[in-house]
PDB file of N, CA and C in Angstrom:
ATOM      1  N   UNK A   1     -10.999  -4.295  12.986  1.00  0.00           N
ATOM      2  CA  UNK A   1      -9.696  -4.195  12.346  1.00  0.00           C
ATOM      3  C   UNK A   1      -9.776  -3.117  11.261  1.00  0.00           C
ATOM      4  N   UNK A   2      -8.833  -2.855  11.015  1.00  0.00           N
ATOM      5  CA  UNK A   2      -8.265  -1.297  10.608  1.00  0.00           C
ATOM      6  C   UNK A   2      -8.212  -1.826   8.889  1.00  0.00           C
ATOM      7  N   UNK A   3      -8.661  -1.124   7.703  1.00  0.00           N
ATOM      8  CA  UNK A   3      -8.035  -1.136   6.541  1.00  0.00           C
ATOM      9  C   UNK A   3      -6.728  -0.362   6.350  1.00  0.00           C
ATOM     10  N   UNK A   4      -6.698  -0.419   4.714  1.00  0.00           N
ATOM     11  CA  UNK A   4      -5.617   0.257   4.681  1.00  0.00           C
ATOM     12  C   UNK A   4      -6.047   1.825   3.955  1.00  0.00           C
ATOM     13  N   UNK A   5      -5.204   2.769   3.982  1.00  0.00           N
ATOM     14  CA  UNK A   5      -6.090   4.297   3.518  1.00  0.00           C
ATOM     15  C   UNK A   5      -4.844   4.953   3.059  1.00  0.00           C
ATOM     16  N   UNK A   6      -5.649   6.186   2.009  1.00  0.00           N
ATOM     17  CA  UNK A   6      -4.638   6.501   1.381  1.00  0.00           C
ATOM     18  C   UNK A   6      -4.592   8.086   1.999  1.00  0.00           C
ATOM     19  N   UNK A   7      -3.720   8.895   1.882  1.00  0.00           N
ATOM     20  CA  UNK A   7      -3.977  10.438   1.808  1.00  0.00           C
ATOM     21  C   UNK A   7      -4.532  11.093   0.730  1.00  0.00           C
ATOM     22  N   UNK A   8      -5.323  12.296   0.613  1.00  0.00           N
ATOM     23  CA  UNK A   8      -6.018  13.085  -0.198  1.00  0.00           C
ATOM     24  C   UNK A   8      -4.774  12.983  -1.540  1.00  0.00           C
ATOM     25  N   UNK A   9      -3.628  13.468  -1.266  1.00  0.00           N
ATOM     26  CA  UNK A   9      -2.531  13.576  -2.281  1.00  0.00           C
ATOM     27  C   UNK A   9      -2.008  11.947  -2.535  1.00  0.00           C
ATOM     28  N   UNK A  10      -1.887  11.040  -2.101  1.00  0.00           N
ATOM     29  CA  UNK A  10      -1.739   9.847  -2.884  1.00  0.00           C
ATOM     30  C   UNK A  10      -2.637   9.131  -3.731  1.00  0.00           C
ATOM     31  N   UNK A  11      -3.957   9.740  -3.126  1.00  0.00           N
ATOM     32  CA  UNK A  11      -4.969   9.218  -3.697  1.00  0.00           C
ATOM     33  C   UNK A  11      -5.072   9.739  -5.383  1.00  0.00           C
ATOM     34  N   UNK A  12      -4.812  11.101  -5.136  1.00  0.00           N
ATOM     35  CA  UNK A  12      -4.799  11.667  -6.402  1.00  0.00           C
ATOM     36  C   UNK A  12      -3.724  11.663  -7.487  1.00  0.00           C
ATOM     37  N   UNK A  13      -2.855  11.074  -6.620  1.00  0.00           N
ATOM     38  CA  UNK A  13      -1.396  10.338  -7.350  1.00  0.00           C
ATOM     39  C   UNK A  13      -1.837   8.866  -8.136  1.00  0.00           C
ATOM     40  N   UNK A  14      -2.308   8.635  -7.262  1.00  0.00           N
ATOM     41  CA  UNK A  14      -2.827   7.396  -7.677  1.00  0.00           C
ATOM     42  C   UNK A  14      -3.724   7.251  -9.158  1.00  0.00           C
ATOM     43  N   UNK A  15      -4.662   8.433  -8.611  1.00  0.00           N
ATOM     44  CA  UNK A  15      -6.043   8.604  -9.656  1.00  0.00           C
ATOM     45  C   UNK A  15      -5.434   8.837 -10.862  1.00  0.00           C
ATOM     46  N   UNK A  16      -4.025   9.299 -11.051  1.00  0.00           N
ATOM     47  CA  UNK A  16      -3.840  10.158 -12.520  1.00  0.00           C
ATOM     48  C   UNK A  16      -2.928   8.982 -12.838  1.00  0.00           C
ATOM     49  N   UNK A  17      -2.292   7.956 -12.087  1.00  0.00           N
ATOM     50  CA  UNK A  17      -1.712   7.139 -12.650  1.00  0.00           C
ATOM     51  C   UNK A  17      -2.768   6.027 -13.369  1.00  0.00           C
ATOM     52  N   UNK A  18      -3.511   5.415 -12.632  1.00  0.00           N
ATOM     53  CA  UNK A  18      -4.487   4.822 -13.257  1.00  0.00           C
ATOM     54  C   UNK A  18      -5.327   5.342 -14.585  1.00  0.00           C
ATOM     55  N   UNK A  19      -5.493   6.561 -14.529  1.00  0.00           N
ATOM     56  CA  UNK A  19      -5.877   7.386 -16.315  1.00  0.00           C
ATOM     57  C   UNK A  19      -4.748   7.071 -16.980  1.00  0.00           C
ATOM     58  N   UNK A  20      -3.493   7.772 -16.478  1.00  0.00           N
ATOM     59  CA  UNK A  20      -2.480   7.373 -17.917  1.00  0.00           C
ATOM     60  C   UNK A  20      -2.132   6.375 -18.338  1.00  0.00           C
ATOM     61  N   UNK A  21      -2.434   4.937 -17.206  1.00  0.00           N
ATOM     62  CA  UNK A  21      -2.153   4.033 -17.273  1.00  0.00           C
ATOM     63  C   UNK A  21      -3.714   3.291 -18.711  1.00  0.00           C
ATOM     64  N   UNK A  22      -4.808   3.901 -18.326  1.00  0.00           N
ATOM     65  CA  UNK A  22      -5.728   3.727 -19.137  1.00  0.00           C
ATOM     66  C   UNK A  22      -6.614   2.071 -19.032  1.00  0.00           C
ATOM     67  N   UNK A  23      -6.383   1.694 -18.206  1.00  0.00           N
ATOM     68  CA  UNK A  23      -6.806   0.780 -17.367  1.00  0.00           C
ATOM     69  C   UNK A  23      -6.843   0.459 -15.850  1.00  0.00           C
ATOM     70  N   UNK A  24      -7.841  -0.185 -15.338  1.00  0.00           N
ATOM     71  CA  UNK A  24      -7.843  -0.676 -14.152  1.00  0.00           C
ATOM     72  C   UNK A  24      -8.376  -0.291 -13.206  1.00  0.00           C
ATOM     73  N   UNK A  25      -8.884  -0.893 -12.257  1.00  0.00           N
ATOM     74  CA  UNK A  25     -10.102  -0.851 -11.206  1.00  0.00           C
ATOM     75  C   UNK A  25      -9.388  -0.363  -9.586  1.00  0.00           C
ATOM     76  N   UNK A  26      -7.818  -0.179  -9.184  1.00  0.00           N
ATOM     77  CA  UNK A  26      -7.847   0.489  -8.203  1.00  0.00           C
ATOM     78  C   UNK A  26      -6.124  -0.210  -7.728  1.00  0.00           C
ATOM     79  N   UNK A  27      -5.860   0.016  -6.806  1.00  0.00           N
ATOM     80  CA  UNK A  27      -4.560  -0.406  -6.658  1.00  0.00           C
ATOM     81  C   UNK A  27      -4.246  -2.413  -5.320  1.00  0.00           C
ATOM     82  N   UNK A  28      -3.153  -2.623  -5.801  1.00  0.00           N
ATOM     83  CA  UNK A  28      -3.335  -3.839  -4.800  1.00  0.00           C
ATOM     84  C   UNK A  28      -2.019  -3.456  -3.637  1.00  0.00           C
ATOM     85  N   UNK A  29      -2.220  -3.642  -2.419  1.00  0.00           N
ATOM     86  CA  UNK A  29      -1.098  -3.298  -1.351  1.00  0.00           C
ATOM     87  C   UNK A  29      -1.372  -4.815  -0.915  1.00  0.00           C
ATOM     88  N   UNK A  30      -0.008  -5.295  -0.530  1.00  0.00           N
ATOM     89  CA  UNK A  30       0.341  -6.724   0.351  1.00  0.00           C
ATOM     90  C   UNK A  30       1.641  -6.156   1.018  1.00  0.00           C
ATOM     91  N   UNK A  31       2.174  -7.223   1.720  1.00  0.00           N
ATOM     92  CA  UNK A  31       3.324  -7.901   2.480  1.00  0.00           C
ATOM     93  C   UNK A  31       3.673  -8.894   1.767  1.00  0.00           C
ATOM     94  N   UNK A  32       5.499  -9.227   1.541  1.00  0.00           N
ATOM     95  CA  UNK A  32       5.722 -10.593   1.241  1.00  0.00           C
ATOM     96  C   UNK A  32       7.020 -10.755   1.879  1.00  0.00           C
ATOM     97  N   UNK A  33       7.440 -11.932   1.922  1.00  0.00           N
ATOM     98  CA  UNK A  33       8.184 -12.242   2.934  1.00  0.00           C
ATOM     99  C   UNK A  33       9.514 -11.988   1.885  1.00  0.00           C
ATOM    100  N   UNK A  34      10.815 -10.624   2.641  1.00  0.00           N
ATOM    101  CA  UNK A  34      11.602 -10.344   1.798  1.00  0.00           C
ATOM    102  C   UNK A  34      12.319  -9.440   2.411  1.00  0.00           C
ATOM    103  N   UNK A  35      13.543  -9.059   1.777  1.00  0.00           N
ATOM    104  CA  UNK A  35      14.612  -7.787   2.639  1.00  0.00           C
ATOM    105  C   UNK A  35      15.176  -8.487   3.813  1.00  0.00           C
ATOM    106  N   UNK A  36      15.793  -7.578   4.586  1.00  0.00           N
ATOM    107  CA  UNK A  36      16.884  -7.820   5.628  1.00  0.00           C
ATOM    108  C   UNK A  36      16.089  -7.870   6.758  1.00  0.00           C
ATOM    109  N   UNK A  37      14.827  -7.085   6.577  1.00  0.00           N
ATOM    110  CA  UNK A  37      14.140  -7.331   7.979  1.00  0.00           C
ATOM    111  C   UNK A  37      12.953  -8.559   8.061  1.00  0.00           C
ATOM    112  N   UNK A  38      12.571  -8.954   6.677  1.00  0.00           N
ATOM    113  CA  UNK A  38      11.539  -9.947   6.832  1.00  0.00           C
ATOM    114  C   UNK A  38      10.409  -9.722   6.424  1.00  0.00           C
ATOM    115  N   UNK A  39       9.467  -8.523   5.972  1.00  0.00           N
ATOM    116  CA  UNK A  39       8.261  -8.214   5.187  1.00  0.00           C
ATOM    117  C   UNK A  39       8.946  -7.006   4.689  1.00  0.00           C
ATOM    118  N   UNK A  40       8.224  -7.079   3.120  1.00  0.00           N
ATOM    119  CA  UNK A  40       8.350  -6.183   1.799  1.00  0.00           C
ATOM    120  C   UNK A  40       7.182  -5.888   1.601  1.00  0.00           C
ATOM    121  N   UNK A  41       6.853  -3.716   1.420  1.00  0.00           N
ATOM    122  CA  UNK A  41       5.365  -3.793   0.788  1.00  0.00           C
ATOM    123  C   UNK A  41       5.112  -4.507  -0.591  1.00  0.00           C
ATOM    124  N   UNK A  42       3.874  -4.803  -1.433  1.00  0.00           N
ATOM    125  CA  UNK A  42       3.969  -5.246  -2.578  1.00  0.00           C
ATOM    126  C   UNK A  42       2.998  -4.131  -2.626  1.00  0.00           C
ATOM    127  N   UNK A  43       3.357  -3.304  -3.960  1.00  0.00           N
ATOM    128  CA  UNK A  43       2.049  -2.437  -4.522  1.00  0.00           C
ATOM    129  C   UNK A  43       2.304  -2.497  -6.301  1.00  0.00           C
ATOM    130  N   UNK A  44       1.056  -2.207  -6.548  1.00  0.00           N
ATOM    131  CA  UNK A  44       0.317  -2.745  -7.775  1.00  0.00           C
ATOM    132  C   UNK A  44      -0.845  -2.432  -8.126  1.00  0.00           C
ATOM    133  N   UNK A  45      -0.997  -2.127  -9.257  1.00  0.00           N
ATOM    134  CA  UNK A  45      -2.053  -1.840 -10.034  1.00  0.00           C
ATOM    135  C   UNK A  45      -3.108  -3.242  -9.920  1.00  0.00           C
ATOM    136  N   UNK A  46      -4.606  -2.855 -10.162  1.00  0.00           N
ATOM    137  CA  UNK A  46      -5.364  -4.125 -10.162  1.00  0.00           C
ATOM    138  C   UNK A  46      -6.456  -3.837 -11.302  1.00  0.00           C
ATOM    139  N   UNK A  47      -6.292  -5.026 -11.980  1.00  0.00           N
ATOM    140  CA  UNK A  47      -7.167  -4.762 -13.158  1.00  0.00           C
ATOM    141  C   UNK A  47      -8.723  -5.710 -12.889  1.00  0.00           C
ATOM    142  N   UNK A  48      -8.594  -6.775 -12.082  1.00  0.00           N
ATOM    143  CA  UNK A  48      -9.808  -7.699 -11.639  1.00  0.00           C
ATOM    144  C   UNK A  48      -9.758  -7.800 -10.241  1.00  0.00           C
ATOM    145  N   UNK A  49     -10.713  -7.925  -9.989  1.00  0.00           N
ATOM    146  CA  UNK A  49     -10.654  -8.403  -8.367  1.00  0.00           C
ATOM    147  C   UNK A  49     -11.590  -9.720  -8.313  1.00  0.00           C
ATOM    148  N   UNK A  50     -11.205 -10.270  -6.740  1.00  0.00           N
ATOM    149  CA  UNK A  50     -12.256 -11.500  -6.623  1.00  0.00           C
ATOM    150  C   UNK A  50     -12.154 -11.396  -5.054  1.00  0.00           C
ATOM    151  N   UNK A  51     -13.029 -12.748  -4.587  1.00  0.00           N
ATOM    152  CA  UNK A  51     -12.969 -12.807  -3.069  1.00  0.00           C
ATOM    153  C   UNK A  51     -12.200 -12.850  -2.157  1.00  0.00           C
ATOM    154  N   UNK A  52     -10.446 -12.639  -2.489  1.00  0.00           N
ATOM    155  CA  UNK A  52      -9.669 -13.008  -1.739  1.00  0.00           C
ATOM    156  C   UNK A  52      -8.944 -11.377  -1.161  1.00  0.00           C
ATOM    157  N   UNK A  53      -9.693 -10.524  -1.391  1.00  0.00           N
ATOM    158  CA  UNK A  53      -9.532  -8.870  -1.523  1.00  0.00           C
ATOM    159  C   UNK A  53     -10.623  -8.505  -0.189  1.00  0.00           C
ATOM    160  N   UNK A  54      -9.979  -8.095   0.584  1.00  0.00           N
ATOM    161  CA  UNK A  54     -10.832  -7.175   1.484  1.00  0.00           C
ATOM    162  C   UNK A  54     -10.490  -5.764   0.851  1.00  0.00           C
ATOM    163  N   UNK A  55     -11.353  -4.750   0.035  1.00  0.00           N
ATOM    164  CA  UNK A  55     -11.532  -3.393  -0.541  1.00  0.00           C
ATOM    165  C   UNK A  55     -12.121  -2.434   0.044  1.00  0.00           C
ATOM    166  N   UNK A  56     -10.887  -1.576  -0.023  1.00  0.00           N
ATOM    167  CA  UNK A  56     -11.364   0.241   1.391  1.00  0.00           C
ATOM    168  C   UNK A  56     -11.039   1.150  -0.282  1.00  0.00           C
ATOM    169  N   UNK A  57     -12.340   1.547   0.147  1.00  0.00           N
ATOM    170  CA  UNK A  57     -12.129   2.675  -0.694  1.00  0.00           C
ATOM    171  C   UNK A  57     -11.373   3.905   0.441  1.00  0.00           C
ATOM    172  N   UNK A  58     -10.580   4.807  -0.681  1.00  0.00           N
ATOM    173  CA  UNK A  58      -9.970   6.034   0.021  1.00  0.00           C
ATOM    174  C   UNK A  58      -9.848   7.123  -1.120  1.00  0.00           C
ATOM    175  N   UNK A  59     -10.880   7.941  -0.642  1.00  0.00           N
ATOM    176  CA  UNK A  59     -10.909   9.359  -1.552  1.00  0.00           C
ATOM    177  C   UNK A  59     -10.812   9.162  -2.971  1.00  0.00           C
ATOM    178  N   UNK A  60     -11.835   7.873  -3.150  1.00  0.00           N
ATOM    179  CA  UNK A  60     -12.073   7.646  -4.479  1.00  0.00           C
ATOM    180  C   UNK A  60     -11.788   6.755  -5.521  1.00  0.00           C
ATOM    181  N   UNK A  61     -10.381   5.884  -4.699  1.00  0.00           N
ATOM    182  CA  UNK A  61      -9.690   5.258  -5.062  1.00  0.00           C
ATOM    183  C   UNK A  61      -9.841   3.707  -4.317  1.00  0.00           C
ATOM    184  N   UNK A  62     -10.154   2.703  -4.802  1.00  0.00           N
ATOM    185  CA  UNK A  62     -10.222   1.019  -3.913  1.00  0.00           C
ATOM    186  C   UNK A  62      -8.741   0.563  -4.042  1.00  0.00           C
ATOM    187  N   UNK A  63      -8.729   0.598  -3.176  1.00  0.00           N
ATOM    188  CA  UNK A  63      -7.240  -0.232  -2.482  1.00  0.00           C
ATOM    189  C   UNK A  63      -7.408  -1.685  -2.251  1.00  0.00           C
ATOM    190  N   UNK A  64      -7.000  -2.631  -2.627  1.00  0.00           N
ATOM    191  CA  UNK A  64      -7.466  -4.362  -2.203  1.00  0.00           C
ATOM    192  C   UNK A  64      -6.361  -4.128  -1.724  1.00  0.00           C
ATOM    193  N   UNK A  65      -6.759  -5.268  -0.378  1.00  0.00           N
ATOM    194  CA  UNK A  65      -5.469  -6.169   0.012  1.00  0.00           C
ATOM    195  C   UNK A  65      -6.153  -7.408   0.294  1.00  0.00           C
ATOM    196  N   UNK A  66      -5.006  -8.524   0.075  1.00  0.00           N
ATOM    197  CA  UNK A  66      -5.799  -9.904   0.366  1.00  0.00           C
ATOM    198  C   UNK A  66      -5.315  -9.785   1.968  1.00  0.00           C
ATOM    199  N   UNK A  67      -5.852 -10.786   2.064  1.00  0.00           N
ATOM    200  CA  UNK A  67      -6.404 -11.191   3.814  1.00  0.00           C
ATOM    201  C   UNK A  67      -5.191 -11.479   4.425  1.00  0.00           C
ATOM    202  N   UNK A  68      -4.457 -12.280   3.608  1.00  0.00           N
ATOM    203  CA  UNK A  68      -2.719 -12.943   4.672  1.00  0.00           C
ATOM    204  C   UNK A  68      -2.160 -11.530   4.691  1.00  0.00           C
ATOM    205  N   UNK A  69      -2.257 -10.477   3.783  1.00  0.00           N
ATOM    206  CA  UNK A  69      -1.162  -9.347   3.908  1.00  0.00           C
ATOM    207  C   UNK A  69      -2.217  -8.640   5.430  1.00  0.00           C
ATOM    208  N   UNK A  70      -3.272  -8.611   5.419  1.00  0.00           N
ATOM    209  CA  UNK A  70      -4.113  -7.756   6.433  1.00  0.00           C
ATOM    210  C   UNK A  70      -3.550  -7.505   7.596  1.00  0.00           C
ATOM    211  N   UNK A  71      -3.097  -8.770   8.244  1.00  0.00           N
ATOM    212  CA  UNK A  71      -2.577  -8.558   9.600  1.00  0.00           C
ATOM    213  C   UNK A  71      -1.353  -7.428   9.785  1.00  0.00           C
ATOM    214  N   UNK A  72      -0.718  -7.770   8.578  1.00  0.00           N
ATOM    215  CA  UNK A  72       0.211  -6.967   9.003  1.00  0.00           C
ATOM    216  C   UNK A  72       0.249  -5.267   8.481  1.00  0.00           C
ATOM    217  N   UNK A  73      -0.442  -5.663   7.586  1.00  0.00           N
ATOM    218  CA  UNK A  73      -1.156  -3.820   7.349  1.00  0.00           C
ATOM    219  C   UNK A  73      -1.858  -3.277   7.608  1.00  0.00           C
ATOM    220  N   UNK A  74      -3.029  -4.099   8.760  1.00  0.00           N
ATOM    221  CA  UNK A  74      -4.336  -3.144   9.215  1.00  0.00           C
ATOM    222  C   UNK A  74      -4.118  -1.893   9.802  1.00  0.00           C
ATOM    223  N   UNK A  75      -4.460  -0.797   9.377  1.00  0.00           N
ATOM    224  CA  UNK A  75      -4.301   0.565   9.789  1.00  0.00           C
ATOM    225  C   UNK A  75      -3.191   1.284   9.483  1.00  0.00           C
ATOM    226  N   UNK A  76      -2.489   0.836   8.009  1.00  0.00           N
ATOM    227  CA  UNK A  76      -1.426   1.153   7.628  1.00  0.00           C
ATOM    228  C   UNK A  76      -1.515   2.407   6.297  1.00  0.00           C
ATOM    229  N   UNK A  77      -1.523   3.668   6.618  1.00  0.00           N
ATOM    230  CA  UNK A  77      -1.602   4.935   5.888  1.00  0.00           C
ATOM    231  C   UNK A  77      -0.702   5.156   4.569  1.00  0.00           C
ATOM    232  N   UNK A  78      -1.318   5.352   3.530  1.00  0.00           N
ATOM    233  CA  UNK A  78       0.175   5.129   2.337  1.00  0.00           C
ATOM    234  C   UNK A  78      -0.252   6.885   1.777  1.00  0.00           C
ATOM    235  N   UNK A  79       1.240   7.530   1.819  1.00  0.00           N
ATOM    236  CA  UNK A  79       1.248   8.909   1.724  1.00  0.00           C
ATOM    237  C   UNK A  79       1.947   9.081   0.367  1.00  0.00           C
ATOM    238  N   UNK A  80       1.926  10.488   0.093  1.00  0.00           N
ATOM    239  CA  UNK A  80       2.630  10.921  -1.141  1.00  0.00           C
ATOM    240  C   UNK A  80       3.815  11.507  -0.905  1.00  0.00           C
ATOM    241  N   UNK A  81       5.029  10.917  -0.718  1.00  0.00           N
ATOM    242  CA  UNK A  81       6.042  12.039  -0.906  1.00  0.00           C
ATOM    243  C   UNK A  81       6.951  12.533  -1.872  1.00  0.00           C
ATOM    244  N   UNK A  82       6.985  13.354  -1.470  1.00  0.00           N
ATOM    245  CA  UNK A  82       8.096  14.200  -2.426  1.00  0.00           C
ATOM    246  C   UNK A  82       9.301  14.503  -1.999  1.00  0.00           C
ATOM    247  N   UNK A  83      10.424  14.019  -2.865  1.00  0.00           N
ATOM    248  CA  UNK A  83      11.568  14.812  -2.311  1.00  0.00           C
ATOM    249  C   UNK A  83      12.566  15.228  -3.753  1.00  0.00           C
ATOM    250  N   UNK A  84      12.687  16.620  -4.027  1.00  0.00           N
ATOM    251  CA  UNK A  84      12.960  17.435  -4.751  1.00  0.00           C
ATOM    252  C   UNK A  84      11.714  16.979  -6.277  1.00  0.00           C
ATOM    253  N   UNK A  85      12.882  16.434  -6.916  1.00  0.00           N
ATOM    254  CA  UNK A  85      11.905  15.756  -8.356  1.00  0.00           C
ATOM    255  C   UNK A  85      11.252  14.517  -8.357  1.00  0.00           C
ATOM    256  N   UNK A  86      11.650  13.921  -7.027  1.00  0.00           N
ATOM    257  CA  UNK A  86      11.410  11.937  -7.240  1.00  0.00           C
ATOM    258  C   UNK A  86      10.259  12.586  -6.352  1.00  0.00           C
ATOM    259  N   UNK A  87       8.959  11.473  -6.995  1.00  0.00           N
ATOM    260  CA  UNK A  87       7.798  11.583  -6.281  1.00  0.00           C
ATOM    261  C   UNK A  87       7.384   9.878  -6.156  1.00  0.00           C
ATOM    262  N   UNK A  88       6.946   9.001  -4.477  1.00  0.00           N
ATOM    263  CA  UNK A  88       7.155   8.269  -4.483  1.00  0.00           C
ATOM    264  C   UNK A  88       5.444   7.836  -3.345  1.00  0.00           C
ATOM    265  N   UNK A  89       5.447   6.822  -3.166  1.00  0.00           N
ATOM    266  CA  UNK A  89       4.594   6.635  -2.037  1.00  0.00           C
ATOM    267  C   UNK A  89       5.249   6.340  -0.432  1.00  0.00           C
ATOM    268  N   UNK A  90       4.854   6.423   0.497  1.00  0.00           N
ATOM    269  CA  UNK A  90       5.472   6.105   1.663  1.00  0.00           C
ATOM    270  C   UNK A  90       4.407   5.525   2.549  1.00  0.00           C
ATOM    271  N   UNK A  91       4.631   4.608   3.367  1.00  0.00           N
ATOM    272  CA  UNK A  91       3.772   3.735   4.320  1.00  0.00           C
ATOM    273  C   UNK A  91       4.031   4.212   5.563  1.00  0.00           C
ATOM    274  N   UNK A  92       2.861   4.740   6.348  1.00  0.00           N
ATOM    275  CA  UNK A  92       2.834   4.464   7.544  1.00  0.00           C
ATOM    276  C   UNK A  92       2.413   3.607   8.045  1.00  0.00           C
ATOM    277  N   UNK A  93       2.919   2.484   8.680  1.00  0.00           N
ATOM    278  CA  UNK A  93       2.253   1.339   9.217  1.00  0.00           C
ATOM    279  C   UNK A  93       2.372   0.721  10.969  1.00  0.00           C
ATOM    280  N   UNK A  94       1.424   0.995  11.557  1.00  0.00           N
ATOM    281  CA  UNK A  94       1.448   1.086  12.934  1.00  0.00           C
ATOM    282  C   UNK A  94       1.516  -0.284  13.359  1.00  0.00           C
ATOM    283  N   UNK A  95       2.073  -1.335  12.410  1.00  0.00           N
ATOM    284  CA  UNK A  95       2.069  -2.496  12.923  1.00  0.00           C
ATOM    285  C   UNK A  95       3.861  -2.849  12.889  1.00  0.00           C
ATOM    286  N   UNK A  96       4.395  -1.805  12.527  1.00  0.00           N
ATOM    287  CA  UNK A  96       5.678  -2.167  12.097  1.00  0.00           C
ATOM    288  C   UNK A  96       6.784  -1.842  13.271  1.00  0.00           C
ATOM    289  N   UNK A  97       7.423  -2.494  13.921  1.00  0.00           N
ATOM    290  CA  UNK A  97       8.403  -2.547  15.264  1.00  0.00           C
ATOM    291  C   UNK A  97       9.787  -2.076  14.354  1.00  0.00           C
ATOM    292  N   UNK A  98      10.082  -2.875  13.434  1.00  0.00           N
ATOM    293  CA  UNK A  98      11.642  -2.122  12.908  1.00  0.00           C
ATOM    294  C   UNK A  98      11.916  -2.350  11.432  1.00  0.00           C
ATOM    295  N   UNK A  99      12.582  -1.272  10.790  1.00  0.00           N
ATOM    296  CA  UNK A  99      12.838  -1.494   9.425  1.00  0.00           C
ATOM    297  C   UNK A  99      14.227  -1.324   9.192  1.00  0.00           C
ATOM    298  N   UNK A 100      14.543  -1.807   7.897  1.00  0.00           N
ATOM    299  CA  UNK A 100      15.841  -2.286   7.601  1.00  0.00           C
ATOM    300  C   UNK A 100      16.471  -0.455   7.142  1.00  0.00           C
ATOM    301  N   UNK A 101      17.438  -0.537   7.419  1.00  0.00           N
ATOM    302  CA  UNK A 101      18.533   0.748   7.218  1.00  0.00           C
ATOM    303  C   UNK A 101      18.124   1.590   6.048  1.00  0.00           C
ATOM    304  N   UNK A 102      17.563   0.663   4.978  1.00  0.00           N
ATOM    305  CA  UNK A 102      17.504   1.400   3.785  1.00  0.00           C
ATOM    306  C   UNK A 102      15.870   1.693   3.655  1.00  0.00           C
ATOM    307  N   UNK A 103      15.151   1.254   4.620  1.00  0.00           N
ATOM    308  CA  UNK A 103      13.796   1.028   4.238  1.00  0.00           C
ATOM    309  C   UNK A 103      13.216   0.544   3.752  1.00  0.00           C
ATOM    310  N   UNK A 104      13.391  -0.383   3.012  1.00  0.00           N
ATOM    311  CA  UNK A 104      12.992  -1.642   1.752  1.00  0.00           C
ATOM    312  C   UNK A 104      11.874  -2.461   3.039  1.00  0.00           C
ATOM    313  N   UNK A 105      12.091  -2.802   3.762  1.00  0.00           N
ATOM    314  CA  UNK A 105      11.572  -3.872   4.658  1.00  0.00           C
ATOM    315  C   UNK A 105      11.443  -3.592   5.803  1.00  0.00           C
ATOM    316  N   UNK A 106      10.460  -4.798   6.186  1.00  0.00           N
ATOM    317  CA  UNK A 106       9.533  -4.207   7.766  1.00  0.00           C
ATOM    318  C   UNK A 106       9.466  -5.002   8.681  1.00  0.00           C
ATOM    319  N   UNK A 107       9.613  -5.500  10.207  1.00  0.00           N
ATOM    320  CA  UNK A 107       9.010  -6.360  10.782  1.00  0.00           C
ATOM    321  C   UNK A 107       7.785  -5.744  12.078  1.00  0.00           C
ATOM    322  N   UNK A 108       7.332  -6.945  11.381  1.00  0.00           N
ATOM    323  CA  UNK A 108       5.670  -6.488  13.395  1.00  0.00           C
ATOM    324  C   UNK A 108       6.153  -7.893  14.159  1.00  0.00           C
ATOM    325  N   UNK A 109       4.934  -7.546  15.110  1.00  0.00           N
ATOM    326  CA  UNK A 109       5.015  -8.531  16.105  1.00  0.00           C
ATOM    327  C   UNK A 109       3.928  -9.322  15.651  1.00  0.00           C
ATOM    328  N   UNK A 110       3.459  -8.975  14.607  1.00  0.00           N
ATOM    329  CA  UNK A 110       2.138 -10.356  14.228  1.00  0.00           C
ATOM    330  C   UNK A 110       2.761 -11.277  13.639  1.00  0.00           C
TER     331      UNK A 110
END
């Protein structure tokens, strides 16, 4: 089974948020049950970790996700985009069959 991974440029999005932020050990990605289609990413800063974290490092950066979000994010790519001034993250997630109009939410077949 697949972790989750970041791109060279989110990673480094990432890296400079965590300095200015001036704390913390790497970021947390989940699923929760939410939106019009039925799973919401959850992302988050992580200041502790424990055993309930399967951790992929990506270009420097540890990504946790706990285990119930896994299924539905294994092999799920989180990118940097840009569009004009708003700079944001974006998920590719190869487990995902359809998302809601606005994008907020996701469903798989797991």
């Amino acid at each position: 089974m697949f972790g989750v991974t970041l791109s060279p440029d989110a990673a480094k999005h990432i890296r400079h948020q965590l300095h200015n932020r001036g704390k913390g050990i790497g970021i947390r990605v989940g699923a929760k049950t939410s939106g019009c289609t039925g799973m919401a990413y959850v992302l988050e800063f992580i200041d502790n970790s424990d055993s309930e974290y399967n951790v992929y490092t990506s270009y420097g950066v540890d990504v946790y996700v706990d285990r119930a979000s896994l299924k539905y994010l294994a092999g799920t790519q989180i990118d940097l985009v840009v569009d004009g001034l708003n700079v944001s993250l974006g998920f590719t997630n190869p487990n995902m069959t359809s998302e809601c109009g606005c994008g907020e939410s996701f469903t798989t077949d797991t």
